[in-house]
Protein backbone atom coordinates (compact mmCIF):
# COMPACT_ATOMS: atom_id res chain seq x y z
CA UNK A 1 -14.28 -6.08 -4.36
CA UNK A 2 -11.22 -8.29 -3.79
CA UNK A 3 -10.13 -9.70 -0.55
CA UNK A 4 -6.55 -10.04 -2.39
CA UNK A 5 -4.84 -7.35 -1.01
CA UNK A 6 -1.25 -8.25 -1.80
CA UNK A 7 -0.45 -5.13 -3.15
CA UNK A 8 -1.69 -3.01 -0.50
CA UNK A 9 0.39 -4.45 1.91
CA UNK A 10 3.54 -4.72 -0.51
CA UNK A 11 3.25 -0.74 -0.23
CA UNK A 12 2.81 -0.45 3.13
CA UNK A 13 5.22 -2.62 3.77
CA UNK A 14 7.57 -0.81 1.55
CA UNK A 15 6.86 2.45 2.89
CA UNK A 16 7.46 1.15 6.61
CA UNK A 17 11.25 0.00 6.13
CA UNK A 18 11.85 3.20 3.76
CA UNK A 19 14.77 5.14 5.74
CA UNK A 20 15.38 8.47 4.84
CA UNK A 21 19.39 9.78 4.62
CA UNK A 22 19.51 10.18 8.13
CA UNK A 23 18.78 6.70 8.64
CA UNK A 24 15.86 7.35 10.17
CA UNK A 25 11.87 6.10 9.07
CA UNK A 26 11.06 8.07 5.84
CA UNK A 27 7.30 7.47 6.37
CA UNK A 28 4.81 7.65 9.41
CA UNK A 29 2.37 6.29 7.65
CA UNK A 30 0.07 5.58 3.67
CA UNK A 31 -3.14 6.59 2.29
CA UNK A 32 -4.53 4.20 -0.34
CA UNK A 33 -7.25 5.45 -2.24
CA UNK A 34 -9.98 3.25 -3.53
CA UNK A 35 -11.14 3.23 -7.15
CA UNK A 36 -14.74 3.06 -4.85
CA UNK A 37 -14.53 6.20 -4.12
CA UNK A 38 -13.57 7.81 -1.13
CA UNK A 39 -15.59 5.94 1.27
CA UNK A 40 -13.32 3.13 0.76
CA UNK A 41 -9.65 4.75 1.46
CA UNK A 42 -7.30 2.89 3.33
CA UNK A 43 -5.19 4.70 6.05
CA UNK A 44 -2.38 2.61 6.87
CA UNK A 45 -0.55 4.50 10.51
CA UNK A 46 2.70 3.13 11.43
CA UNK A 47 2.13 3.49 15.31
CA UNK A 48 5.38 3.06 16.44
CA UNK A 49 6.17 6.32 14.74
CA UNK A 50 3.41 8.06 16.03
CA UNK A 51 3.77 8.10 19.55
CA UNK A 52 4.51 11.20 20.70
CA UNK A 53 4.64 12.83 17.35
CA UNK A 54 2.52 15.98 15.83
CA UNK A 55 2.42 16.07 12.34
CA UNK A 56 1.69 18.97 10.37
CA UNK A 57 -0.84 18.55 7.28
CA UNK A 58 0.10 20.64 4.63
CA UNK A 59 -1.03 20.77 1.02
CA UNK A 60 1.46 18.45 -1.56
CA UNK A 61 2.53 19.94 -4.67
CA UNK A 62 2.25 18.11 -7.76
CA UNK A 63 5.86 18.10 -8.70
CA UNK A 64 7.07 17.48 -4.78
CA UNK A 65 10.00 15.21 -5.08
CA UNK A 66 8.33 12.72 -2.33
CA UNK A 67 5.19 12.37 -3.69
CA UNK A 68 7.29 11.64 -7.33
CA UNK A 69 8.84 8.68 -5.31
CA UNK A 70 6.02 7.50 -3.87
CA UNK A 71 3.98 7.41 -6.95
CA UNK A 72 7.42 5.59 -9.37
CA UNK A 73 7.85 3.23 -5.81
CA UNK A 74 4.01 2.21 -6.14
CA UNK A 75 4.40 1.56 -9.65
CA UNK A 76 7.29 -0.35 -9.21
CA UNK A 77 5.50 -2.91 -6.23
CA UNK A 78 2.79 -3.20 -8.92
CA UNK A 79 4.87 -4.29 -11.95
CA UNK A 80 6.88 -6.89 -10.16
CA UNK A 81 3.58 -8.34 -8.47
CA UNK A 82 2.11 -8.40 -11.81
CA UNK A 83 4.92 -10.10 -13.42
């Protein structure tokens, strides 16, 4: 395993000053998943937008237009740290 974890953080990091159209935080928080297996996630919690909060888990659709985001904003933070 790598200690490099550049692109982790990139994410996060993206994730944490995404604003949704209200202005405010679009995300509470980022699961990276580990091509280890699951033993090696990484649970990134943004806990300044936690306090006080109750989230609601709730399955995620394939085709969910937030997860589709996600997924083209992670590819995106990979190609131009790859470049």
């Amino acid at each position: 395993m790598s200690g490099d974890r550049c692109l982790t953080q990139c994410m996060a990091h993206c994730a944490h000053e995404r604003t949704a159209d209200t202005g405010r935080p679009a995300f509470a928080g980022r699961r990276n998943v580990s091509r280890h297996g699951a033993a090696w996630e990484c649970w990134v919690l943004f806990a300044d937008r936690l306090v006080g909060a109750r989230l609601t888990v709730r399955p995620v659709r394939a085709d969910d237009p937030g997860l589709i985001t996600s997924v083209f904003i992670d590819y995106l933070a990979g190609y131009v740290l790859c470049m």
